[in-house]
N, C-alpha and C. Protein backbone atom coordinates (compact mmCIF):
# COMPACT_ATOMS: atom_id res chain seq x y z
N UNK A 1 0.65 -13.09 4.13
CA UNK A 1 -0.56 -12.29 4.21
C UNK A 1 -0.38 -11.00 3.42
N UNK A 2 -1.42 -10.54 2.71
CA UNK A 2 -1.40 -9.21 1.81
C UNK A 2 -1.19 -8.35 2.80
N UNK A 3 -0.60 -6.77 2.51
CA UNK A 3 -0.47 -5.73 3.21
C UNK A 3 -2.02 -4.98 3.22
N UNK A 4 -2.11 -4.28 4.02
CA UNK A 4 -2.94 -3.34 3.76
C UNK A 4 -2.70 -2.09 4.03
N UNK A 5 -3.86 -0.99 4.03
CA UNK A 5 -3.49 0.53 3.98
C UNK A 5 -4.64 1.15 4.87
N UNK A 6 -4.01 1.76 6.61
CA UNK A 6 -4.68 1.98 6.89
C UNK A 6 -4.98 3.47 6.74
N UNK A 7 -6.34 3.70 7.73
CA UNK A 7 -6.90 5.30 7.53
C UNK A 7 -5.62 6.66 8.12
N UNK A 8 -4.52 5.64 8.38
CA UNK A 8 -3.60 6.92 8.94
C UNK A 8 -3.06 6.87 7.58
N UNK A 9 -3.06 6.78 6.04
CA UNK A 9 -2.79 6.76 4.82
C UNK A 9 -3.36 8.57 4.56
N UNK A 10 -1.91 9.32 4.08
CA UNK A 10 -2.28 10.70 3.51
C UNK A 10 -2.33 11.00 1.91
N UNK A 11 -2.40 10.08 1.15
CA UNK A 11 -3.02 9.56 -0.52
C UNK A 11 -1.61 10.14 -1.10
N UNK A 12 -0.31 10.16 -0.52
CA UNK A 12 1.40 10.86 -1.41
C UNK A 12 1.54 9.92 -2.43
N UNK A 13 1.06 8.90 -2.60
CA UNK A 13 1.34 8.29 -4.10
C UNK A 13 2.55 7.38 -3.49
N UNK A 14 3.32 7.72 -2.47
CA UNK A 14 4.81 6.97 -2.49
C UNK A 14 4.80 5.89 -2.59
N UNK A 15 3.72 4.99 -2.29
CA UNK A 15 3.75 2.78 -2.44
C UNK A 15 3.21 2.93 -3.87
N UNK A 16 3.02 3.69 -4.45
CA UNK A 16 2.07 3.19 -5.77
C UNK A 16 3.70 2.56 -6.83
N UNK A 17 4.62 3.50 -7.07
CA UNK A 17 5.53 3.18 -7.93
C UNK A 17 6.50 1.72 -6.75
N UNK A 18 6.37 1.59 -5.92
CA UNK A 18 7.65 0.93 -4.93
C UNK A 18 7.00 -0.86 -5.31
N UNK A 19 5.60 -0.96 -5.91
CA UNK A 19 4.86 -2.47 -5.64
C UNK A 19 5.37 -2.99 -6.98
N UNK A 20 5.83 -4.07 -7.06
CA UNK A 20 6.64 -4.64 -8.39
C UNK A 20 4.81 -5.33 -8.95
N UNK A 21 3.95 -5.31 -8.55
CA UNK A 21 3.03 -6.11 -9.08
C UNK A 21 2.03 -5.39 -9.43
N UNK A 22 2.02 -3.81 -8.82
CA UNK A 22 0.89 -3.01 -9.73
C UNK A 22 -0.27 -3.67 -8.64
N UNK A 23 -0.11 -3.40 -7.47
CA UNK A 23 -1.21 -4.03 -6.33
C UNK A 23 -2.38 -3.17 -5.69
N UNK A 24 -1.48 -1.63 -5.42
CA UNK A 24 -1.93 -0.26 -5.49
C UNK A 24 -2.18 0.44 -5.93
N UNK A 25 -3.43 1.08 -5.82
CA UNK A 25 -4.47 1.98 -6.48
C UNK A 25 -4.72 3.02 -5.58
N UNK A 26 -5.09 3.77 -6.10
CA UNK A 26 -6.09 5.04 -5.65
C UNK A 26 -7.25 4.39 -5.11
N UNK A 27 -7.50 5.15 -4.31
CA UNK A 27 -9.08 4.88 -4.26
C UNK A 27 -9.61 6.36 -3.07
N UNK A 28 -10.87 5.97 -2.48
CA UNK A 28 -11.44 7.35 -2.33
C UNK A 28 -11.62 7.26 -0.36
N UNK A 29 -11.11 7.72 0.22
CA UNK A 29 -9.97 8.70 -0.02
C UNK A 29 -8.73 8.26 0.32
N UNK A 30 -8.40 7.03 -0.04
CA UNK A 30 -6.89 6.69 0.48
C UNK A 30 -6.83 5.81 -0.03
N UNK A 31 -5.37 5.26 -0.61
CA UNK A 31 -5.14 4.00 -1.40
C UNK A 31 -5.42 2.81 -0.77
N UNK A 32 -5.51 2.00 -2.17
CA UNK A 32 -6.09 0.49 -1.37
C UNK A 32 -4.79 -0.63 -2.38
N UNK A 33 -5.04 -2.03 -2.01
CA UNK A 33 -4.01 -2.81 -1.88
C UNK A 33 -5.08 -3.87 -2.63
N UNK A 34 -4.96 -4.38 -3.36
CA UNK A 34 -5.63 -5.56 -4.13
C UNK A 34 -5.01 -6.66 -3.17
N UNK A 35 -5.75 -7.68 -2.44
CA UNK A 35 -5.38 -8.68 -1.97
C UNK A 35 -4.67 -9.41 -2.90
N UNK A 36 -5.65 -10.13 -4.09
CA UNK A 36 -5.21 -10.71 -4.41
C UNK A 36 -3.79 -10.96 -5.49
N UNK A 37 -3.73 -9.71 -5.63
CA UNK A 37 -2.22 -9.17 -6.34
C UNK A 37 -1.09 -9.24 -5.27
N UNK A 38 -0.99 -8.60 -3.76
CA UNK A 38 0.09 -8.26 -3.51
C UNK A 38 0.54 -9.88 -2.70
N UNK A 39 1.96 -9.45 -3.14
CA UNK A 39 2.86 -11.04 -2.65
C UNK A 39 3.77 -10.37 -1.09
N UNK A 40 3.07 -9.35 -0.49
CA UNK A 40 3.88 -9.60 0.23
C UNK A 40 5.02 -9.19 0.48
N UNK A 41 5.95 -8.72 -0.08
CA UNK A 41 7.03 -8.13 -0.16
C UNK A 41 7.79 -6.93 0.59
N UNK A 42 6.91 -6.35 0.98
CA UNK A 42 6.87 -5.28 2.21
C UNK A 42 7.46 -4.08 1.33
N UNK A 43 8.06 -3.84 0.21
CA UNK A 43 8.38 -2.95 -0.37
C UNK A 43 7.72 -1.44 -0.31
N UNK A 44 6.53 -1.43 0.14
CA UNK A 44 5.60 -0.22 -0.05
C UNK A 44 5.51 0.18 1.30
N UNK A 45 5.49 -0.72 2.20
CA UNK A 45 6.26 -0.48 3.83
C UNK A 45 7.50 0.35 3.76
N UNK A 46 8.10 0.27 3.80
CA UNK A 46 9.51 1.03 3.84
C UNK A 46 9.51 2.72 3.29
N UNK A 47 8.25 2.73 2.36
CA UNK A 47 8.50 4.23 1.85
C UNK A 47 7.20 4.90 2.28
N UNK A 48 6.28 4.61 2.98
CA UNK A 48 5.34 5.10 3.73
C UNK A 48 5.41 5.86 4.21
N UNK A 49 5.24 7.32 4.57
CA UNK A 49 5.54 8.66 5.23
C UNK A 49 4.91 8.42 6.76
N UNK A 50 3.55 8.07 6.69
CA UNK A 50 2.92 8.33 8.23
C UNK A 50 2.82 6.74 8.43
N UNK A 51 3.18 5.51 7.96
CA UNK A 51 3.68 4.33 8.42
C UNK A 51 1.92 3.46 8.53
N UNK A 52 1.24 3.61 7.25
CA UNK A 52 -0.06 3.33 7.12
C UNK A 52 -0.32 2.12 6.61
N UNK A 53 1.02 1.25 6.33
CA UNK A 53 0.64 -0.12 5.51
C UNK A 53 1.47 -0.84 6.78
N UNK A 54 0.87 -2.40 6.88
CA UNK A 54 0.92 -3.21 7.45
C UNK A 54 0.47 -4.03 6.94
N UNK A 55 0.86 -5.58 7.41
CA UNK A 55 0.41 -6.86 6.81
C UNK A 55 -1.32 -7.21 7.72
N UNK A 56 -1.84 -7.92 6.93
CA UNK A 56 -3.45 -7.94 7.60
C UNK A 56 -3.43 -8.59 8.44
């Protein structure tokens, strides 16, 4: 299942460089997760400050 990004997301940029697939974006006002890009990997989990990504 893709990750997602919830509203406890404070926009630090930290998952944007950690996603090997370029899955994460900006968006308004908190990053978002392209379903159909992310594999999953949990990589952008791990560097999350307020712990805002989870699998859907």
């Amino acid at each position: 299942m893709p990750h997602v990004i919830s509203d406890e997301c404070v926009a630090c940029g930290s998952c944007v460089p950690e996603c090997p697939v370029d899955a994460i974006a900006e968006g308004d006002p908190i990053y978002v997760i392209d379903a159909e890009k992310c594999t999953d990997c949990g990589a952008c989990t791990e560097v999350c400050p307020s712990e805002a990504i989870a699998e859907s």
